[in-house]
N, C-alpha and C. Protein backbone atom coordinates (compact mmCIF):
# COMPACT_ATOMS: atom_id res chain seq x y z
N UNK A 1 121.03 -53.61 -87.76
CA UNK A 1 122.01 -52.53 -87.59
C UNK A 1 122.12 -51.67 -88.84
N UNK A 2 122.20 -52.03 -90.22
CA UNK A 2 122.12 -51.45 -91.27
C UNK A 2 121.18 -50.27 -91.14
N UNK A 3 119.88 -51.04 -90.99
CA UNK A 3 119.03 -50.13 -90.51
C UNK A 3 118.88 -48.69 -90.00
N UNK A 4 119.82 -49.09 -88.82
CA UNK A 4 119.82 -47.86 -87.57
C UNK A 4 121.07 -46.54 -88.68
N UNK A 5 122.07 -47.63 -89.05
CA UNK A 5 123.41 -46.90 -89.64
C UNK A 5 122.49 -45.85 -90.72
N UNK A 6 121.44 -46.12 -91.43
CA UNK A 6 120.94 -45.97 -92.68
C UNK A 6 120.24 -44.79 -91.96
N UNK A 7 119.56 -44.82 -90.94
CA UNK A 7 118.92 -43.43 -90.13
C UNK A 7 119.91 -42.62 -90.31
N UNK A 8 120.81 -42.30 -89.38
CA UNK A 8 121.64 -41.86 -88.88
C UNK A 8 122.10 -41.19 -90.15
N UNK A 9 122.29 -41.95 -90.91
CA UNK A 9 123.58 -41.21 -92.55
C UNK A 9 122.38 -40.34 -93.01
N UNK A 10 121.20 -40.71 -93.07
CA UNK A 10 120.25 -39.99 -93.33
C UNK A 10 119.82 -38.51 -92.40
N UNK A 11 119.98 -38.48 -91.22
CA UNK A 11 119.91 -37.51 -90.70
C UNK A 11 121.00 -36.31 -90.93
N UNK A 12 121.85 -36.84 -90.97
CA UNK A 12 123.50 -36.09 -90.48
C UNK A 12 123.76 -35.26 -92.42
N UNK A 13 123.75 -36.30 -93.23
CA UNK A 13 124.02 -36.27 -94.64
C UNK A 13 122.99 -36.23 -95.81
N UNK A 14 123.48 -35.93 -96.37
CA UNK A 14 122.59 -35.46 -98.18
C UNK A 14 123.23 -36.26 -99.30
N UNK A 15 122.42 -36.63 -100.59
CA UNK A 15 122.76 -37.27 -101.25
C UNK A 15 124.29 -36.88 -101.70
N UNK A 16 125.73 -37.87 -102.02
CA UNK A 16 126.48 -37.48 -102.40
C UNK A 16 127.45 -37.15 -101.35
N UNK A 17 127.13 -37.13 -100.30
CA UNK A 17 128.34 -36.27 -99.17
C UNK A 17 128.75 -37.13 -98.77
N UNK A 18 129.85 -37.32 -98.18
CA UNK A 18 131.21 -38.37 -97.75
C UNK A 18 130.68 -38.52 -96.13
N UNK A 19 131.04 -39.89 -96.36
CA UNK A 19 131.06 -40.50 -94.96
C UNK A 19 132.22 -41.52 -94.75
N UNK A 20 133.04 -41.64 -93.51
CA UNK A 20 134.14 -41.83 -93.10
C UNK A 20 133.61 -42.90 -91.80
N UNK A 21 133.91 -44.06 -91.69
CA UNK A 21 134.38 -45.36 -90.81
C UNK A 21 135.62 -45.90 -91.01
N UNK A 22 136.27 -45.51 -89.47
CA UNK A 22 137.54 -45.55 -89.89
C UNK A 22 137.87 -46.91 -88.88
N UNK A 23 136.60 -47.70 -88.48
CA UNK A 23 137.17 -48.84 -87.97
C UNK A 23 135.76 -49.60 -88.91
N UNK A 24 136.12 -50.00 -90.13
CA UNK A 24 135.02 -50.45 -90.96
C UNK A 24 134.25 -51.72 -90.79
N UNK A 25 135.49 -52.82 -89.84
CA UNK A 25 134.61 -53.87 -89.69
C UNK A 25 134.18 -54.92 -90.93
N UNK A 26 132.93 -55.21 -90.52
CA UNK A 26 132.25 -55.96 -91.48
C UNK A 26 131.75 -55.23 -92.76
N UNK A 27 131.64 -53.75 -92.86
CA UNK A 27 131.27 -52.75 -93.45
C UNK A 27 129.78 -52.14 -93.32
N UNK A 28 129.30 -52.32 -92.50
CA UNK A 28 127.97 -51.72 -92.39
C UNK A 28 127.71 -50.45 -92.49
N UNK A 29 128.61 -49.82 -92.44
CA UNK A 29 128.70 -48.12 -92.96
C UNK A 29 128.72 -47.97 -94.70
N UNK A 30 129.69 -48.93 -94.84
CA UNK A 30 129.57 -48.83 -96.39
C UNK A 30 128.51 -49.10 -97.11
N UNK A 31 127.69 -50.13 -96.60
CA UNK A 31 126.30 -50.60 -97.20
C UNK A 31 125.22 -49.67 -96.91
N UNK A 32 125.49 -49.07 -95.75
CA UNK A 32 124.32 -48.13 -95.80
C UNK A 32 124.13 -47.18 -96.39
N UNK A 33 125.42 -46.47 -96.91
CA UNK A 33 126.05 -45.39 -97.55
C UNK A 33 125.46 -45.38 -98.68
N UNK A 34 125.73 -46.84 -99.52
CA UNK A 34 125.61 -47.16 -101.15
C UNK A 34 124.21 -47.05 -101.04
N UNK A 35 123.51 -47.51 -99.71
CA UNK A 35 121.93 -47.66 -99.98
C UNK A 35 121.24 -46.05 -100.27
N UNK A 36 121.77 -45.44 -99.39
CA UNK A 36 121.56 -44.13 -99.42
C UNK A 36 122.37 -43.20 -100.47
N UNK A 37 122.91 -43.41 -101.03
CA UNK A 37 123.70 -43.12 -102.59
C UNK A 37 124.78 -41.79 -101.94
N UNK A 38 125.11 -42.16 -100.41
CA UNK A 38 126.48 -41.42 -100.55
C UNK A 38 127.57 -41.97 -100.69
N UNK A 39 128.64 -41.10 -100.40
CA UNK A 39 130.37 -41.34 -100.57
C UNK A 39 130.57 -42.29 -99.81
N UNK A 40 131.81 -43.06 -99.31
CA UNK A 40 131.59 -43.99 -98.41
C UNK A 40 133.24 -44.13 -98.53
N UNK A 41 134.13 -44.09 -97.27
CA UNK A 41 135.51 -45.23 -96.95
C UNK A 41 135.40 -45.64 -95.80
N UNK A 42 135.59 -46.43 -95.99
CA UNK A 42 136.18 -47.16 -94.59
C UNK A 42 137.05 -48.13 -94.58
N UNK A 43 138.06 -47.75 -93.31
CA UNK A 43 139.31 -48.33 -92.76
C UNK A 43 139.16 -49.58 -92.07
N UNK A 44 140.13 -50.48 -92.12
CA UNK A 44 140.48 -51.60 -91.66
C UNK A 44 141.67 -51.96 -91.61
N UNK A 45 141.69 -52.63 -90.39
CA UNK A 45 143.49 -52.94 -90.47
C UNK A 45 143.39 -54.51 -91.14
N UNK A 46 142.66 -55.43 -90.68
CA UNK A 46 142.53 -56.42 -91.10
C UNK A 46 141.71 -56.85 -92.40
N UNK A 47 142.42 -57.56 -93.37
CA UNK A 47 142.10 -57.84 -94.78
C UNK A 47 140.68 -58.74 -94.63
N UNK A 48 141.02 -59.76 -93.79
CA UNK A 48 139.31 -60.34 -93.40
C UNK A 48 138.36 -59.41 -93.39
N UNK A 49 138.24 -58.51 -92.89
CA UNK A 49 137.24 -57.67 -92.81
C UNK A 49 137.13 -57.05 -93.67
N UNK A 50 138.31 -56.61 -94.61
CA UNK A 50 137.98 -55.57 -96.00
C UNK A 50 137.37 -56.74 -96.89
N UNK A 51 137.73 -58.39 -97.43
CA UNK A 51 137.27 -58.77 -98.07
C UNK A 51 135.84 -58.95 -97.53
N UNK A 52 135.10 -59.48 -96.49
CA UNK A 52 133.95 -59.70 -96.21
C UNK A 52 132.80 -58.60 -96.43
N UNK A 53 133.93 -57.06 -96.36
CA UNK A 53 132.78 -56.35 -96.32
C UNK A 53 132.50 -55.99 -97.54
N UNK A 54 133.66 -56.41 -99.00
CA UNK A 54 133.23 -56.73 -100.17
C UNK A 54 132.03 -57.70 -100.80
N UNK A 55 132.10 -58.53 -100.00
CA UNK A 55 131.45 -59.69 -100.18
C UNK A 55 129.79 -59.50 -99.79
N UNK A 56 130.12 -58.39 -98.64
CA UNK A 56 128.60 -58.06 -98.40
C UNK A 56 128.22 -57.33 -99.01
N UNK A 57 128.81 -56.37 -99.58
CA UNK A 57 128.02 -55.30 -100.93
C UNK A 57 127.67 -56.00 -101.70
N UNK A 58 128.58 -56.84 -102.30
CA UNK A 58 128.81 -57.36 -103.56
C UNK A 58 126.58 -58.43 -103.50
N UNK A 59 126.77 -58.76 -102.11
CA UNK A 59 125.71 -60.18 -101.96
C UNK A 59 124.47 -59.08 -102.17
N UNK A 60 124.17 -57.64 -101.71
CA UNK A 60 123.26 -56.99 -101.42
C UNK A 60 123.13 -56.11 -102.89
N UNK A 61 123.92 -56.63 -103.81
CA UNK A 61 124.16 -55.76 -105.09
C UNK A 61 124.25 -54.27 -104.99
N UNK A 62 125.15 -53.85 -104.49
CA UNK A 62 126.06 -52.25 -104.16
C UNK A 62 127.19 -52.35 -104.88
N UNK A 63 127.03 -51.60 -106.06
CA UNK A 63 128.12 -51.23 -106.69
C UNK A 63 129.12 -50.32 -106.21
N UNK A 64 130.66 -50.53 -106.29
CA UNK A 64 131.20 -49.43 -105.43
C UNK A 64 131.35 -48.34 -106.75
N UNK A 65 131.33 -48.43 -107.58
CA UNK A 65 131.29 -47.47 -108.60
C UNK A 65 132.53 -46.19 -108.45
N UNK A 66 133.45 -46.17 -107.53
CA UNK A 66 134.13 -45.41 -107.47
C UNK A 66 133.51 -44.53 -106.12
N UNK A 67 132.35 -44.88 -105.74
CA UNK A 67 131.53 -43.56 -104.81
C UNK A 67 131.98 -44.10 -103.17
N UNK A 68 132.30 -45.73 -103.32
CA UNK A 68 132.93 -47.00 -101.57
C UNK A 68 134.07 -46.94 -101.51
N UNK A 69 134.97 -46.71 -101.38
CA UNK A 69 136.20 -47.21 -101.31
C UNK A 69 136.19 -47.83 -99.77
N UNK A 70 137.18 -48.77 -99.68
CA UNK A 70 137.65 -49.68 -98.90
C UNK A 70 139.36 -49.63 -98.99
N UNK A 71 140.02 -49.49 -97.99
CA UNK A 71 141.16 -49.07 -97.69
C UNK A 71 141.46 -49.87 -96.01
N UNK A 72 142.52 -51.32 -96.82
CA UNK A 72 143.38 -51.93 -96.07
C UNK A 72 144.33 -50.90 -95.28
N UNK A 73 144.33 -51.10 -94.11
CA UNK A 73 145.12 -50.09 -93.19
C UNK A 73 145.29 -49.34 -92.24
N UNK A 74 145.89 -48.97 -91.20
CA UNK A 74 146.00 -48.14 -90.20
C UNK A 74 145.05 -46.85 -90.04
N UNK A 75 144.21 -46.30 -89.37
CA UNK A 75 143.40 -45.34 -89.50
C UNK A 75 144.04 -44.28 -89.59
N UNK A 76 144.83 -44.38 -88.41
CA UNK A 76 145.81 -43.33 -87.55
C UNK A 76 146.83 -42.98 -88.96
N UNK A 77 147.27 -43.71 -89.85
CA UNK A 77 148.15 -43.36 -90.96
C UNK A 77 147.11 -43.16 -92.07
N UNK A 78 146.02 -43.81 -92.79
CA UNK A 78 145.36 -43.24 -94.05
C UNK A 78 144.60 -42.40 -93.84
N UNK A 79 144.04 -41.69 -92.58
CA UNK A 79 143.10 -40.78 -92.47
C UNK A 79 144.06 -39.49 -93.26
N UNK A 80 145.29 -39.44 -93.00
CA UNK A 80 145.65 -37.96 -93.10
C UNK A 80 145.92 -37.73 -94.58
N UNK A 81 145.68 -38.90 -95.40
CA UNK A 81 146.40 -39.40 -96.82
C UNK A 81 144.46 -39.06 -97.43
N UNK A 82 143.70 -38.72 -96.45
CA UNK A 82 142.25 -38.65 -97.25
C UNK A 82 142.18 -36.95 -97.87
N UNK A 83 142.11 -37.07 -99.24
CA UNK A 83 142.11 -35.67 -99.78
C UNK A 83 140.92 -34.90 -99.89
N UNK A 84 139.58 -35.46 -99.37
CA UNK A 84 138.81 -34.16 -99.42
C UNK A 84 138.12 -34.52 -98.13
N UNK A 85 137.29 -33.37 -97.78
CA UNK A 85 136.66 -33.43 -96.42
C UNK A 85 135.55 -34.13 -96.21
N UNK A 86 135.62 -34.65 -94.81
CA UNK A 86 134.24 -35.89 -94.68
C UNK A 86 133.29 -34.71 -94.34
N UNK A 87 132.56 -35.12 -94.63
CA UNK A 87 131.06 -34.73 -94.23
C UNK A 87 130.40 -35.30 -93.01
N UNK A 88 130.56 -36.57 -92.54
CA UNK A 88 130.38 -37.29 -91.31
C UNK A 88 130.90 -38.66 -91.19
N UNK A 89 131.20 -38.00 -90.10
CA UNK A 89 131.64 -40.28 -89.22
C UNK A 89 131.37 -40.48 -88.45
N UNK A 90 130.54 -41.89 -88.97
CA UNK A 90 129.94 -42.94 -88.26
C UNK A 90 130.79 -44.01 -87.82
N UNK A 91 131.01 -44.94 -86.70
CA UNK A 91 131.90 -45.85 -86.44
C UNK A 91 131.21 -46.63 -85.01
N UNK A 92 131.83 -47.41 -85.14
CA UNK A 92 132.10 -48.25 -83.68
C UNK A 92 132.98 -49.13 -83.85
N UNK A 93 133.42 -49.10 -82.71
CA UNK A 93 135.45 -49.10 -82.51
C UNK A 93 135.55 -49.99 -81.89
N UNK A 94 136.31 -50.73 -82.08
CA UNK A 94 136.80 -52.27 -81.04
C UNK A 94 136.89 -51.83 -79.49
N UNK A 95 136.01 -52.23 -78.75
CA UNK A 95 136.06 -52.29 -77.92
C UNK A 95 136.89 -52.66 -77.17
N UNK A 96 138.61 -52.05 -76.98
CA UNK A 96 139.13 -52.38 -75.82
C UNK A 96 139.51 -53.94 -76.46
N UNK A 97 139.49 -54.86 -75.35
CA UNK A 97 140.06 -56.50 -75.58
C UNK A 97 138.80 -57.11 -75.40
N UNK A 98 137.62 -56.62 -75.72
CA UNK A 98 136.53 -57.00 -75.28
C UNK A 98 136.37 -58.64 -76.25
N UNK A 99 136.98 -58.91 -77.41
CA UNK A 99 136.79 -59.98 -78.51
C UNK A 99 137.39 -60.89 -77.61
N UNK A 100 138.69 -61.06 -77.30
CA UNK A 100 139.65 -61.50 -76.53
C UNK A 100 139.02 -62.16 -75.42
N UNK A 101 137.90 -62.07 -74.53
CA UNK A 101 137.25 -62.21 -73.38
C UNK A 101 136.01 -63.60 -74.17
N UNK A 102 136.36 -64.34 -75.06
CA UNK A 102 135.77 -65.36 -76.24
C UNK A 102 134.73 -64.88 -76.23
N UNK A 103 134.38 -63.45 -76.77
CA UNK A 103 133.59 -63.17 -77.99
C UNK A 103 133.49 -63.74 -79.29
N UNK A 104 133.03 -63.63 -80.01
CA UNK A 104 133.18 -64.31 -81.29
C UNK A 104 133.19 -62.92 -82.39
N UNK A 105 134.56 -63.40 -83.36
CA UNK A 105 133.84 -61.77 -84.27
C UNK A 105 133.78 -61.50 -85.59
N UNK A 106 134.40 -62.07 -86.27
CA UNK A 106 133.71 -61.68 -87.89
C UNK A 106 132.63 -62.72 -88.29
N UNK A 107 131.75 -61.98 -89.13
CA UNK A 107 130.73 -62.16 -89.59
C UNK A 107 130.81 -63.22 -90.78
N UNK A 108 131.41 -64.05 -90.69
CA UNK A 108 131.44 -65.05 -92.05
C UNK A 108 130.20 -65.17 -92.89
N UNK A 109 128.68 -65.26 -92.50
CA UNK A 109 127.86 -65.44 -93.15
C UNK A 109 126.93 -63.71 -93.27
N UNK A 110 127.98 -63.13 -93.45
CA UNK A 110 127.58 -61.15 -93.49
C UNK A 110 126.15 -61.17 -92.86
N UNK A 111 125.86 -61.87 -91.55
CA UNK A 111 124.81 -61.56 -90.72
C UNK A 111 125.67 -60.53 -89.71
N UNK A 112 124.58 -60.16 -88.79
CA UNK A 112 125.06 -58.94 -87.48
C UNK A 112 125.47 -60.33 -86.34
N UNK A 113 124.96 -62.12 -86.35
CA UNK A 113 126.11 -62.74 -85.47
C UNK A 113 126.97 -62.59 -85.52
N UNK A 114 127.88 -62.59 -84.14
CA UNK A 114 129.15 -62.78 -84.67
C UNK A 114 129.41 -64.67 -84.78
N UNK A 115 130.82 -64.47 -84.91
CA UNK A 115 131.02 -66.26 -85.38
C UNK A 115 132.73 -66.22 -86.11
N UNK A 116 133.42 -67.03 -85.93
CA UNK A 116 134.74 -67.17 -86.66
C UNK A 116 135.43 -66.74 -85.47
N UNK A 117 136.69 -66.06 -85.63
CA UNK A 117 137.56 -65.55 -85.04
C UNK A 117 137.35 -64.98 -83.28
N UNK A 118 137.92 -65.05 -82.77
CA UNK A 118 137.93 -64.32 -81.51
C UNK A 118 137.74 -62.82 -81.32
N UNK A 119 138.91 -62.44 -82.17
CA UNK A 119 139.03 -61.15 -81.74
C UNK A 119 139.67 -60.52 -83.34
N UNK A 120 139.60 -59.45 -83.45
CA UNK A 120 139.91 -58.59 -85.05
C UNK A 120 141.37 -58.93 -85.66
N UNK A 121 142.30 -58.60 -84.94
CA UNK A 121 143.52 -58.75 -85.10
C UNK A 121 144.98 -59.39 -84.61
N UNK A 122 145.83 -59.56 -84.78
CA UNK A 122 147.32 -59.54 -83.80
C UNK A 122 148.22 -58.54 -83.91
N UNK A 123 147.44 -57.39 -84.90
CA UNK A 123 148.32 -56.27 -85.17
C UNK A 123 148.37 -54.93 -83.45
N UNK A 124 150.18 -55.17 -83.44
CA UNK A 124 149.80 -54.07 -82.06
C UNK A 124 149.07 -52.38 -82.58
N UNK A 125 149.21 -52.39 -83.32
CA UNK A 125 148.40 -50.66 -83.33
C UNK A 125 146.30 -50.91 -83.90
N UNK A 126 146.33 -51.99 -83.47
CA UNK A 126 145.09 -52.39 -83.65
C UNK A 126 144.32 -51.60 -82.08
N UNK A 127 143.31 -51.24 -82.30
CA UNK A 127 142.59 -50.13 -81.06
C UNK A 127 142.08 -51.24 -79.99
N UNK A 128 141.46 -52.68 -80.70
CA UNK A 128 141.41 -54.04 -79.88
C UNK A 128 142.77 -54.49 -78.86
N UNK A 129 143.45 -54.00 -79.19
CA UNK A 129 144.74 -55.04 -78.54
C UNK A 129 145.78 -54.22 -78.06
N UNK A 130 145.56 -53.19 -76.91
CA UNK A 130 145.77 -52.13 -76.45
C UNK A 130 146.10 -53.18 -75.04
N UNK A 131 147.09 -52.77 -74.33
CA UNK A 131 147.46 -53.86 -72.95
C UNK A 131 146.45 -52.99 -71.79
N UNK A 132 146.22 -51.94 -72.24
CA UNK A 132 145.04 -51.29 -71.13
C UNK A 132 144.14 -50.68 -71.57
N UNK A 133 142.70 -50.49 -70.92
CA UNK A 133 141.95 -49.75 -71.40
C UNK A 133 142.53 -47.98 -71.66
N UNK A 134 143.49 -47.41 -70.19
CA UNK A 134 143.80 -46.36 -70.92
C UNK A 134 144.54 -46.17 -71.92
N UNK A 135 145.37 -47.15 -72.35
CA UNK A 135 145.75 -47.40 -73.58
C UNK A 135 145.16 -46.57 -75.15
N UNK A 136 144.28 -47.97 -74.84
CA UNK A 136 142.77 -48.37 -75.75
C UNK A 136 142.12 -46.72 -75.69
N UNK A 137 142.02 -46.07 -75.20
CA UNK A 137 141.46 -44.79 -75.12
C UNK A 137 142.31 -43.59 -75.97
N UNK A 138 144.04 -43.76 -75.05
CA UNK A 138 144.83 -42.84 -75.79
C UNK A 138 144.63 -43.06 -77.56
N UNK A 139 144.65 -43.79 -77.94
CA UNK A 139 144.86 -44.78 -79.08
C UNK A 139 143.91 -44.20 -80.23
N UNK A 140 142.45 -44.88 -79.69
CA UNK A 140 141.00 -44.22 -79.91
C UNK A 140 141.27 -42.91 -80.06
N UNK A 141 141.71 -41.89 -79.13
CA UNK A 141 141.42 -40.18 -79.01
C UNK A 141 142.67 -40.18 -79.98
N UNK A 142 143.65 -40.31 -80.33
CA UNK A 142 144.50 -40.02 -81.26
C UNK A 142 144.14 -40.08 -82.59
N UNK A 143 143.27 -41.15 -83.28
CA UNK A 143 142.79 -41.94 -84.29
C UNK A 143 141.33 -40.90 -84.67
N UNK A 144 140.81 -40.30 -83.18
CA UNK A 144 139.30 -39.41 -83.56
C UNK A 144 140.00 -37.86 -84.14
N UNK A 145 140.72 -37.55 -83.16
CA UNK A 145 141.90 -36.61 -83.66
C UNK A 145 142.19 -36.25 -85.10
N UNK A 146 142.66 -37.19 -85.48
CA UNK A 146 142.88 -37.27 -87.38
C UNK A 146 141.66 -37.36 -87.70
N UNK A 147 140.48 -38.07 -87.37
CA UNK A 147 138.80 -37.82 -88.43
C UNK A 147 138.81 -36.25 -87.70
N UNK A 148 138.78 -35.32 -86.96
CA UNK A 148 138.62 -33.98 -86.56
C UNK A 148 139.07 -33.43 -87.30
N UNK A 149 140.05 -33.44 -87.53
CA UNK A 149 140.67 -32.60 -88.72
C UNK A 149 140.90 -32.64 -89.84
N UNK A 150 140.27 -34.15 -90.55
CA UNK A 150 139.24 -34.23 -91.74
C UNK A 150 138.12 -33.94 -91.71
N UNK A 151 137.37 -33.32 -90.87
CA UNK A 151 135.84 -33.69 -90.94
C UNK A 151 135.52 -31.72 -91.66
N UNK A 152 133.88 -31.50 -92.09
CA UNK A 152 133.91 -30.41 -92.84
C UNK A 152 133.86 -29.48 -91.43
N UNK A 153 133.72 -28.57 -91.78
CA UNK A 153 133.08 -27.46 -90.69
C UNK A 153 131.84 -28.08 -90.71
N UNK A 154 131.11 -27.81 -89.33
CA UNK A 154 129.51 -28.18 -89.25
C UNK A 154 129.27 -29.61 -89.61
N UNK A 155 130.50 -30.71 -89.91
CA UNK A 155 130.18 -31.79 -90.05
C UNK A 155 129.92 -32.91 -88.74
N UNK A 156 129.30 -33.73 -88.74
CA UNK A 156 128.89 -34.30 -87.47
C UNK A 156 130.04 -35.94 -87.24
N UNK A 157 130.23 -36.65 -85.90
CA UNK A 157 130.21 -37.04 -85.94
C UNK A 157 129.81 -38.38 -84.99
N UNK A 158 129.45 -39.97 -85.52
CA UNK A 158 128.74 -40.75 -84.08
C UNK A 158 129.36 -41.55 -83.82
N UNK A 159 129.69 -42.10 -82.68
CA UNK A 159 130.55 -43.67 -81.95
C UNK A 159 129.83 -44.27 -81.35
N UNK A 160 129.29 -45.17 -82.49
CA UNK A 160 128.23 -46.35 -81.73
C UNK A 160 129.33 -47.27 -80.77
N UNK A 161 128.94 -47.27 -79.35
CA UNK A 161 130.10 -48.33 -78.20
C UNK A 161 128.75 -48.43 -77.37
N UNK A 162 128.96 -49.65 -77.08
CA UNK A 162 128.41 -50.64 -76.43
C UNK A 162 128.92 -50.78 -74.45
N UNK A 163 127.76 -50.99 -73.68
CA UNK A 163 128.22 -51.18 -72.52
C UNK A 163 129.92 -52.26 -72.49
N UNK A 164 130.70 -52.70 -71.73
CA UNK A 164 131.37 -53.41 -71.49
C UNK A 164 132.11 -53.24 -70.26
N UNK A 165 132.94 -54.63 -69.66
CA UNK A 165 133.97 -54.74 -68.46
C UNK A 165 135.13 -54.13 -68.55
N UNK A 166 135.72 -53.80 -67.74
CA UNK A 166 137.47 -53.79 -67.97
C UNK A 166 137.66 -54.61 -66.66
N UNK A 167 138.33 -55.69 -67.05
CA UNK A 167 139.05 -56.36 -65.21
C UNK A 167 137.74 -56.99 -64.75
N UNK A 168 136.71 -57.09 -65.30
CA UNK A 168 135.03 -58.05 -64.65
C UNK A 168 134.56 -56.46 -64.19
N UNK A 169 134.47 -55.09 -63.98
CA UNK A 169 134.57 -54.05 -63.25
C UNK A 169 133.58 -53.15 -64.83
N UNK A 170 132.13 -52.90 -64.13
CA UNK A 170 131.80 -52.31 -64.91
C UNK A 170 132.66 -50.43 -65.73
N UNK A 171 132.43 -50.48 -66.61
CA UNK A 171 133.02 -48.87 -67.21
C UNK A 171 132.24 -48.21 -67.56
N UNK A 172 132.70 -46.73 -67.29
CA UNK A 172 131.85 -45.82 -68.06
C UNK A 172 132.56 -45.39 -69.42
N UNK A 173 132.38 -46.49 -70.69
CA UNK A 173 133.17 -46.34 -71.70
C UNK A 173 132.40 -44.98 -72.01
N UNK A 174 130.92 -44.59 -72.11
CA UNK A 174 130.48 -43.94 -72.96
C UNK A 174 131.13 -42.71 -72.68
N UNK A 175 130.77 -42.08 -71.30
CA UNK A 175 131.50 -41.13 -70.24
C UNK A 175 132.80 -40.61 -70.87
N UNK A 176 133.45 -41.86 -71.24
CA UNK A 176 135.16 -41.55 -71.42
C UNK A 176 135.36 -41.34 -72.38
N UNK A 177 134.39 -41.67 -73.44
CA UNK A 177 134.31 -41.71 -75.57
C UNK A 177 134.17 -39.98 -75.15
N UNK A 178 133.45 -39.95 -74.40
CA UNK A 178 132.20 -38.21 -74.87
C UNK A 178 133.55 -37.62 -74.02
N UNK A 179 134.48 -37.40 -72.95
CA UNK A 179 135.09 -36.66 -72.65
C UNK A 179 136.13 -36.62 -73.62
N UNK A 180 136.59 -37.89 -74.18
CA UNK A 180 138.03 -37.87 -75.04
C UNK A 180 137.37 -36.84 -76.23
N UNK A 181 136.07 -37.01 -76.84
CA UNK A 181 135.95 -36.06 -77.89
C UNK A 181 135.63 -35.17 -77.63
């Protein structure tokens, strides 16, 4: 996955230009970023995931040098607290309650298995733990909302989401990502 993330920042961005994951995860945006010597934040509500995705720079020797930041916290509240403009965001977003359905999900050994925990959080403004998918959507489009109106002019942005159920009932998540934006 690094990999693919590392295309992508490469296509969209130039050395130095800011990139924004505002559901950071394990940090695979951030690592690709440092690899590619741009700007880099990314959001998390959960501290597991901000320390691990320290832990994975730290293992791959990525200095954050001031160029990564990592920011414990609400998207929907630190996006608007970000003082200069992204250049692009890359993300993929909790799927709905999809962890919840015994997925498995942080990365304890900073591989792309998952393993540990069930699901990301117990926090309710977590985009995972939405009581409905339209929920989970309003939530999402509110949260893309604030990266829109950080992002530059002409800046791009991608939502890596994955097929999934709602109710055993296939979705057209992608359908509904591309209309909400």
């Amino acid at each position: 996955l690094i990999k693919d993330i590392r295309k992508l920042i490469r296509l969209f961005t130039k050395k130095d230009m800011l990139v924004l994951d505002p559901f950071m995860g394990s940090g695979t945006t951030l690592i690709a970023s440092g690899l590619e010597e741009r700007k880099a934040i990314g959001i998390d509500l959960n501290k597991k995931y901000c320390d691990l995705a320290k832990r994975r720079l730290k293992k791959l020797g990525i200095k954050m040098n001031g160029h990564l930041k990592i920011i414990k916290g609400n998207s929907l509240k630190e996006i608007p607290k970000i003082k200069d403009k992204i250049d692009y965001c890359v993300t993929s977003p909790p799927y709905h309650n999809i962890l919840r359905n015994k997925g498995m999900g942080i990365r304890s050994d900073g591989s792309q298995r998952r393993q540990g925990v069930e699901y990301y959080s117990e926090y309710p403004d977590d985009v995972g733990n939405q009581k409905t998918y339209n929920d989970f959507l309003v939530l999402f489009g509110k949260i893309m909302k604030e990266v829109y109106k950080k992002l530059r002019e002409r800046g791009y942005c991608s939502v890596i989401i994955s097929d999934f159920t709602v109710n055993k009932k296939e979705t057209n998540a992608h359908g509904n990502v591309i209309s909400l934006m």
